[in-house]
Protein backbone atom coordinates (compact mmCIF):
# COMPACT_ATOMS: atom_id res chain seq x y z
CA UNK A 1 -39.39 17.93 10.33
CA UNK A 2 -37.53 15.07 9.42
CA UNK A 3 -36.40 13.47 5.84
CA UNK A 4 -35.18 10.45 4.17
CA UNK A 5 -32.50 9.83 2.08
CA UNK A 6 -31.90 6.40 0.97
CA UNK A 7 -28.14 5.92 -0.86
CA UNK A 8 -27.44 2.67 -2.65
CA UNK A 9 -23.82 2.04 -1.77
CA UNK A 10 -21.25 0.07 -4.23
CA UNK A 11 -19.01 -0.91 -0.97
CA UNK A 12 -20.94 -1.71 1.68
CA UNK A 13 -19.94 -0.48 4.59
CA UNK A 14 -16.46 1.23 3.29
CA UNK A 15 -18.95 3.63 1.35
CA UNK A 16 -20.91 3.77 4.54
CA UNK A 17 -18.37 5.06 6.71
CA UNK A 18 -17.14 7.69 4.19
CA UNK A 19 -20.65 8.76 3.78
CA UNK A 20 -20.54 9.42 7.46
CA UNK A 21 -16.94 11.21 7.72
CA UNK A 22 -18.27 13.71 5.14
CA UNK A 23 -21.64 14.22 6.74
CA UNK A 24 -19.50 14.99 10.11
CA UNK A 25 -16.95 16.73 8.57
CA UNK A 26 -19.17 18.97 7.22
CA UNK A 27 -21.02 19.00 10.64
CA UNK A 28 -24.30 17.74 9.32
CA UNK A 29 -26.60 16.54 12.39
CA UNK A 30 -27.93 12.82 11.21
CA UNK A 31 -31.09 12.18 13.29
CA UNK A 32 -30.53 8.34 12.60
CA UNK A 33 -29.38 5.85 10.04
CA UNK A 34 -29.53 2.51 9.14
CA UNK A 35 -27.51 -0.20 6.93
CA UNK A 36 -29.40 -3.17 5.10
CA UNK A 37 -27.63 -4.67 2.46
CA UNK A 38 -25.61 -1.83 0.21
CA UNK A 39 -28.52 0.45 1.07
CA UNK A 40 -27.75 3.06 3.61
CA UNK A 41 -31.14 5.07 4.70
CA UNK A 42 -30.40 8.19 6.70
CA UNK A 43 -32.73 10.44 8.62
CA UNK A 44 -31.85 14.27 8.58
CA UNK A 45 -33.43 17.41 9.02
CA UNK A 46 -35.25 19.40 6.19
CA UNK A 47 -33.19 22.65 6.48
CA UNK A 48 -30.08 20.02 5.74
CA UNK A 49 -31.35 18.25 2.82
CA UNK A 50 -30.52 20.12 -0.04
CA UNK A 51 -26.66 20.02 1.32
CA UNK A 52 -26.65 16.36 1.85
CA UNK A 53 -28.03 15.72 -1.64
CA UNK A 54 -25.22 17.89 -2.52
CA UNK A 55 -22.58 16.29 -0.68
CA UNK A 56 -23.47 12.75 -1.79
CA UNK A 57 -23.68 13.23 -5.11
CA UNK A 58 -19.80 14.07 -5.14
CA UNK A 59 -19.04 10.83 -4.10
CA UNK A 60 -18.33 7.62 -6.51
CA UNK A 61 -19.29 4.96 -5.17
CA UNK A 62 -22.70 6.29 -3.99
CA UNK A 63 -25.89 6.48 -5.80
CA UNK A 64 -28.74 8.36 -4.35
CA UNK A 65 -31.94 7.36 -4.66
């Protein structure tokens, strides 16, 4: 089953691509995501939700919500 995680980004799509290079980094699968505006919506699995959380909220310039 699938999740979504919508993160309001400060930089557009710098913050987007270094939400990406930590998701793949830490070899998180993303099912799909999308970029409207500064918000980034991203579709992952519900065994890797927790983690994501986790791994977004380290990041400044990123606010999930």
């Amino acid at each position: 089953m699938e999740r979504i995680l919508v993160a309001k980004l400060d930089n557009g799509m710098d913050s987007c691509l270094r939400v990406l290079s930590v998701l793949r980094n830490r070899r998180v699968p993303i099912n799909e995501f999308n970029l409207a505006d500064n918000d980034l919506t991203l579709k992952i699995d519900e065994n890797n939700y927790k983690d994501v959380r986790l791994f977004l909220s380290k990041l400044a310039d990123i606010k999930i919500q």
